[in-house]
Protein backbone atom coordinates (compact mmCIF):
# COMPACT_ATOMS: atom_id res chain seq x y z
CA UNK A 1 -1.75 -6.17 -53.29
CA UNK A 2 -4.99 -4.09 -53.91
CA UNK A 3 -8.00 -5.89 -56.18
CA UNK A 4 -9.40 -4.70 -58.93
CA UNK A 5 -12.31 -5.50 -61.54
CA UNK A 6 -12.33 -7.75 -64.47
CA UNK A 7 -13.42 -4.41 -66.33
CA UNK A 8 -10.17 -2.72 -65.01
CA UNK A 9 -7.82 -5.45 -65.86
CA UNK A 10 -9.30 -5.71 -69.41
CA UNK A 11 -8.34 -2.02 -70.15
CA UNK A 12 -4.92 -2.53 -68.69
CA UNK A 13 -4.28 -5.66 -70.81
CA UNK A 14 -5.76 -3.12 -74.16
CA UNK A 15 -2.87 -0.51 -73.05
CA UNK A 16 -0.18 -3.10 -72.92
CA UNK A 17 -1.00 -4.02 -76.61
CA UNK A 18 -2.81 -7.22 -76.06
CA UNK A 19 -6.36 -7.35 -78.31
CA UNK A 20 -9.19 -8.86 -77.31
CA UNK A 21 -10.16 -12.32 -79.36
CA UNK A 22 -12.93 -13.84 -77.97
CA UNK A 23 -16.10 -13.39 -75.49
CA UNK A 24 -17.23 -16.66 -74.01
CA UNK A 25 -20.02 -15.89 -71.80
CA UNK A 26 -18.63 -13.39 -69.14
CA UNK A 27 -15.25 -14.16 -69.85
CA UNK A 28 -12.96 -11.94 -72.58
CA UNK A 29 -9.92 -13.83 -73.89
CA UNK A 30 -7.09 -11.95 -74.90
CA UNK A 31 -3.93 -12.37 -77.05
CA UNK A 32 -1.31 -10.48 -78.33
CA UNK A 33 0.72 -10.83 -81.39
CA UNK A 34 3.82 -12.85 -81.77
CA UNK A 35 2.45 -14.53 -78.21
CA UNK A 36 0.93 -17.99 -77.55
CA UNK A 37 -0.47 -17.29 -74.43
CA UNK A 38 -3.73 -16.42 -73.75
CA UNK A 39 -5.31 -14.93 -70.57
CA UNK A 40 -8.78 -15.26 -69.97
CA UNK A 41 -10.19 -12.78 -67.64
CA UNK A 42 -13.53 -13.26 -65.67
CA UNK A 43 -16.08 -10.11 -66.30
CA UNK A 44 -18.85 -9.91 -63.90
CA UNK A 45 -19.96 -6.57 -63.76
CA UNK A 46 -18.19 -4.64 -60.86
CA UNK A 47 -16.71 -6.84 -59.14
CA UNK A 48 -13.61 -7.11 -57.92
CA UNK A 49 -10.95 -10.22 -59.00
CA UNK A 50 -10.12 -12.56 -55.89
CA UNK A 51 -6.05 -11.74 -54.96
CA UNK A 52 -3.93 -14.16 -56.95
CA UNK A 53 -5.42 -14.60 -60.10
C-alpha cells in the first residue's frame, strides 16, 4: 500500500462526493449526505499519512 498526504486524501474524499464540515485545528472533518459517519483526516502540511489509517 503506497502513503499519501492528508492534502491528497482530502481531495479524494471531495471527488467521491463527501463535503467538508468542519476544521478543528489541523484536522478537516468530512461528511457526506444521507451518511452518519464522519472521517476526520489529519492535515499537516506535506506529510504523508502513517499506513493503516
Amino acid at each position: 500500500m503506497k502513503s499519501i498526504s492528508g492534502k491528497r486524501l482530502c481531495k479524494l474524499l471531495e471527488e467521491k462526493g463527501w463535503l467538508l464540515k468542519a476544521v478543528k485545528g489541523s484536522h478537516h472533518v468530512y461528511m457526506k449526505p444521507g451518511r452518519k459517519e464522519r472521517i476526520s483526516v489529519p492535515v499537516h502540511g506535506g506529510k504523508d499519512l502513517k499506513i493503516g489509517l
